[in-house]
Protein backbone atom coordinates (compact mmCIF):
# COMPACT_ATOMS: atom_id res chain seq x y z
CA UNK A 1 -83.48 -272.20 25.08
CA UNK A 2 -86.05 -273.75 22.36
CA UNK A 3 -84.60 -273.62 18.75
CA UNK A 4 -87.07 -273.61 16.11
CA UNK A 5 -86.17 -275.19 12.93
CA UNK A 6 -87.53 -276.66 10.22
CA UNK A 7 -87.62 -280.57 10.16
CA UNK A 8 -86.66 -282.21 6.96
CA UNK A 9 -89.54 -284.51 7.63
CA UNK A 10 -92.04 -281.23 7.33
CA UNK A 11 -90.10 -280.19 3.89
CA UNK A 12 -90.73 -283.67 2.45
CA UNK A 13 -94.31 -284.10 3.71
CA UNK A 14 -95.18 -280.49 2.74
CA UNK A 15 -93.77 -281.41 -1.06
CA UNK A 16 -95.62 -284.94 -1.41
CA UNK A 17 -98.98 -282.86 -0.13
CA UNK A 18 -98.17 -280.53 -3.30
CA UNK A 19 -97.35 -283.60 -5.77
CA UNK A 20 -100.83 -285.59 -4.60
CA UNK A 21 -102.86 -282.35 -5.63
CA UNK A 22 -101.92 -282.75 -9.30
CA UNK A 23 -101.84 -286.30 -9.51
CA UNK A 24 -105.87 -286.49 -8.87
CA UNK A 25 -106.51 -284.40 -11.82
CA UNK A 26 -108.11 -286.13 -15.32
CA UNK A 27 -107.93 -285.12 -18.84
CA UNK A 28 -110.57 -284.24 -21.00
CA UNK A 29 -110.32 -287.21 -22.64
CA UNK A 30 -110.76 -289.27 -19.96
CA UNK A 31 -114.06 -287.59 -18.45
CA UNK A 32 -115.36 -287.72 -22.35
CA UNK A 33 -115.21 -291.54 -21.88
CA UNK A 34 -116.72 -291.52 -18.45
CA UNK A 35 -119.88 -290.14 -20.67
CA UNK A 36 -122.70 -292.71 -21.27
CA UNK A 37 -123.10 -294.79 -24.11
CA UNK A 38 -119.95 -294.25 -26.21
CA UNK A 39 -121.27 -296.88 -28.52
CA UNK A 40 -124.48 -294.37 -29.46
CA UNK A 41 -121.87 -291.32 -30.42
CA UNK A 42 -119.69 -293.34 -32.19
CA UNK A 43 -122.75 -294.14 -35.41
CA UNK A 44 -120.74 -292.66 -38.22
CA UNK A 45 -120.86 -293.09 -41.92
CA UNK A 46 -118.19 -295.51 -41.98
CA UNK A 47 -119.99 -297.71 -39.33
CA UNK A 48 -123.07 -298.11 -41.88
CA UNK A 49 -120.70 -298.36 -44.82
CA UNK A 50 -119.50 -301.51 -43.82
CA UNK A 51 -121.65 -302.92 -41.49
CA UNK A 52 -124.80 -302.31 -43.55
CA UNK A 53 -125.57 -304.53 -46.96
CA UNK A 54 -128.43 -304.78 -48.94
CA UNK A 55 -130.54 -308.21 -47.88
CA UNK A 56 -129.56 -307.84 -44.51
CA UNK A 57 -132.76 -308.75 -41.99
CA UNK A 58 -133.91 -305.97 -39.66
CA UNK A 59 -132.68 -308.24 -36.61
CA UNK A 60 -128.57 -307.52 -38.16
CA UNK A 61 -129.81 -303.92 -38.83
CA UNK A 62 -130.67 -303.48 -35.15
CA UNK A 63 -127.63 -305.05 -34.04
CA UNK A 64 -125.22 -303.12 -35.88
CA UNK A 65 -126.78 -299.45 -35.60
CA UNK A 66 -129.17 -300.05 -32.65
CA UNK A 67 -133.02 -299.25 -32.71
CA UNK A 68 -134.47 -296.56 -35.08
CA UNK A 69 -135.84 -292.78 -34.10
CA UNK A 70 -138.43 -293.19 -36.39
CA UNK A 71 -140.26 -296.39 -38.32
CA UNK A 72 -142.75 -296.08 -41.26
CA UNK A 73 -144.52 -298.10 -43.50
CA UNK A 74 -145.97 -297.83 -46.80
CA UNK A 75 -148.84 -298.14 -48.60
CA UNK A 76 -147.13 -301.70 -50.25
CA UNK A 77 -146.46 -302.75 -46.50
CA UNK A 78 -142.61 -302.10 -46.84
CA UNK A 79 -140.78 -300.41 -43.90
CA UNK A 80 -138.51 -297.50 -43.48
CA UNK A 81 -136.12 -296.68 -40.49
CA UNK A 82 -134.74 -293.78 -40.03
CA UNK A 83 -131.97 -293.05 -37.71
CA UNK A 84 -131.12 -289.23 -36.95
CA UNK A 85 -128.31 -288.40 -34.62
CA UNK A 86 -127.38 -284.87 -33.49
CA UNK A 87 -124.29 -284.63 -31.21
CA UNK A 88 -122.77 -281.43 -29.96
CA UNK A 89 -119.15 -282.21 -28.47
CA UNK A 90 -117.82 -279.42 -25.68
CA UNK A 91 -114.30 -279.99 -24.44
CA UNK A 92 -113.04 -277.55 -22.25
CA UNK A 93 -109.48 -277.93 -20.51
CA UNK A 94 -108.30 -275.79 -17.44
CA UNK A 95 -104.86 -275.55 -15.77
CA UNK A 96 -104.19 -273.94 -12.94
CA UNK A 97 -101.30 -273.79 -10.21
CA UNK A 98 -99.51 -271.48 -7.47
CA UNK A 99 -96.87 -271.70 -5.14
CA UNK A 100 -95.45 -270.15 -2.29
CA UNK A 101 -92.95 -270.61 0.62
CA UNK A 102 -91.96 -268.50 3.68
CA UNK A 103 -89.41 -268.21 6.42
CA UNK A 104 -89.28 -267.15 9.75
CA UNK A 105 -87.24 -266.30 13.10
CA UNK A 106 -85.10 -268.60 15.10
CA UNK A 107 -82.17 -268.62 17.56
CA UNK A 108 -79.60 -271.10 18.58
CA UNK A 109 -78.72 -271.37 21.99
CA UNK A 110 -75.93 -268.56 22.57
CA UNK A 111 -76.50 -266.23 19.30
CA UNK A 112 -78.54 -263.81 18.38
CA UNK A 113 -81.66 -263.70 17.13
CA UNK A 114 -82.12 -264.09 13.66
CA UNK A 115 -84.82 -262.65 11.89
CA UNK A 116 -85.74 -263.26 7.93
CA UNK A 117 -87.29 -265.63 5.45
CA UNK A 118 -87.89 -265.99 2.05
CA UNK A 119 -91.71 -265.29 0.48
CA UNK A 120 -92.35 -266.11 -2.88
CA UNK A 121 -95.28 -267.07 -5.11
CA UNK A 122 -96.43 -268.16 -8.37
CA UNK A 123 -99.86 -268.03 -9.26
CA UNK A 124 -100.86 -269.19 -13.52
CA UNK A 125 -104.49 -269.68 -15.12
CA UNK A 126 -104.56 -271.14 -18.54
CA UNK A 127 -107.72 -272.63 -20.65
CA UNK A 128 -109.49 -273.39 -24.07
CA UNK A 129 -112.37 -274.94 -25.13
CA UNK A 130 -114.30 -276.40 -28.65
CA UNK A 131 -117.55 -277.01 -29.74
CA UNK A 132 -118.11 -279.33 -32.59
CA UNK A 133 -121.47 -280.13 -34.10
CA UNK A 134 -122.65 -283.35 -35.83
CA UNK A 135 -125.67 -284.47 -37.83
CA UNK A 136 -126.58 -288.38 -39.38
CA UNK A 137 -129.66 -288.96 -40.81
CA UNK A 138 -129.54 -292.87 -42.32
CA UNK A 139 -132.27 -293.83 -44.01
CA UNK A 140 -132.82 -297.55 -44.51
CA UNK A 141 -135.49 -299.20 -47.12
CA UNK A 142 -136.99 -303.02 -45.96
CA UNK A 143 -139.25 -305.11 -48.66
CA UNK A 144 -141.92 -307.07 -47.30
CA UNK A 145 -139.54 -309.95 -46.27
CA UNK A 146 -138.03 -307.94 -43.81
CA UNK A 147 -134.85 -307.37 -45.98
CA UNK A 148 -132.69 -304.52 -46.85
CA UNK A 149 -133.75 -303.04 -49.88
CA UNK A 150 -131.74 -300.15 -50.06
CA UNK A 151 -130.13 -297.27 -47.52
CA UNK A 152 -128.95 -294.01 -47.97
CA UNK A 153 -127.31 -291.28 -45.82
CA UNK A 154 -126.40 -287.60 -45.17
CA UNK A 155 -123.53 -286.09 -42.61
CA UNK A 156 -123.01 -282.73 -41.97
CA UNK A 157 -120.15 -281.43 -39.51
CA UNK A 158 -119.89 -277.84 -38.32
């Protein structure tokens, strides 16, 4: 007579199938770095606090913040850059998982048949997100030399 069982080999490969499922999964964090240029959202106040000083050359300036949205120049030739950033972070997170199991018949050689199993399951959805809103507008004043003359700024956050 055939005898059907489960093999403990089948239980343990069933179980590391379940584990590598969850194991793929990345955070919200990690996707937000997998976003281009990090560098670019990253111009803050702080960042042209210190990195920006008055008789700096345009060459620095362009190193430290990158290049400008917007250039203009005066009627007494000196230059203004402006630099406006608008960022609108979105996280969103998502967790999901289920489970279930089940039993079934079998018979050993010389009993009866036995009938019955176990069937259970677990099913759980769970989520949140955030917006954020940023603004940066730097403005920065050049002489005729090329030079930092003077910068100011304004940061909003909502």
């Amino acid at each position: 007579m055939n005898r059907t069982s489960f093999h403990p080999t089948y239980v343990l490969g069933a179980l590391v199938l379940l584990a590598s499922q969850f194991a793929g999964c990345m955070s919200a964090a990690q996707h937000s770095q997998s976003l281009h240029s990090a560098a670019e959202r990253e111009l803050t106040v702080g960042i042209v606090q210190k990195q920006i000083t008055k008789g700096m050359s345009q060459a620095d300036v362009a190193q430290a913040l990158g290049s400008p949205n917007i250039v203009t120049k005066d009627d007494a030739g000196d230059e203004t850059w402006i630099y406006d950033k608008i960022a609108t972070e979105a996280s969103y997170s998502h967790d999901t998982g289920s489970f279930a199991a089940a039993g079934g018949a079998g018979k050993a050689p010389g009993e009866s048949l036995l009938l019955g199993g176990l069937i259970s399951s677990y099913s759980r959805n769970a989520g949140a997100s955030a917006t954020t809103n940023r603004t940066l507008t730097v403005v920065i004043k050049f002489d005729k030399q090329g030079k930092v003359k003077g910068f100011s700024y304004h940061a909003s956050k909502f």
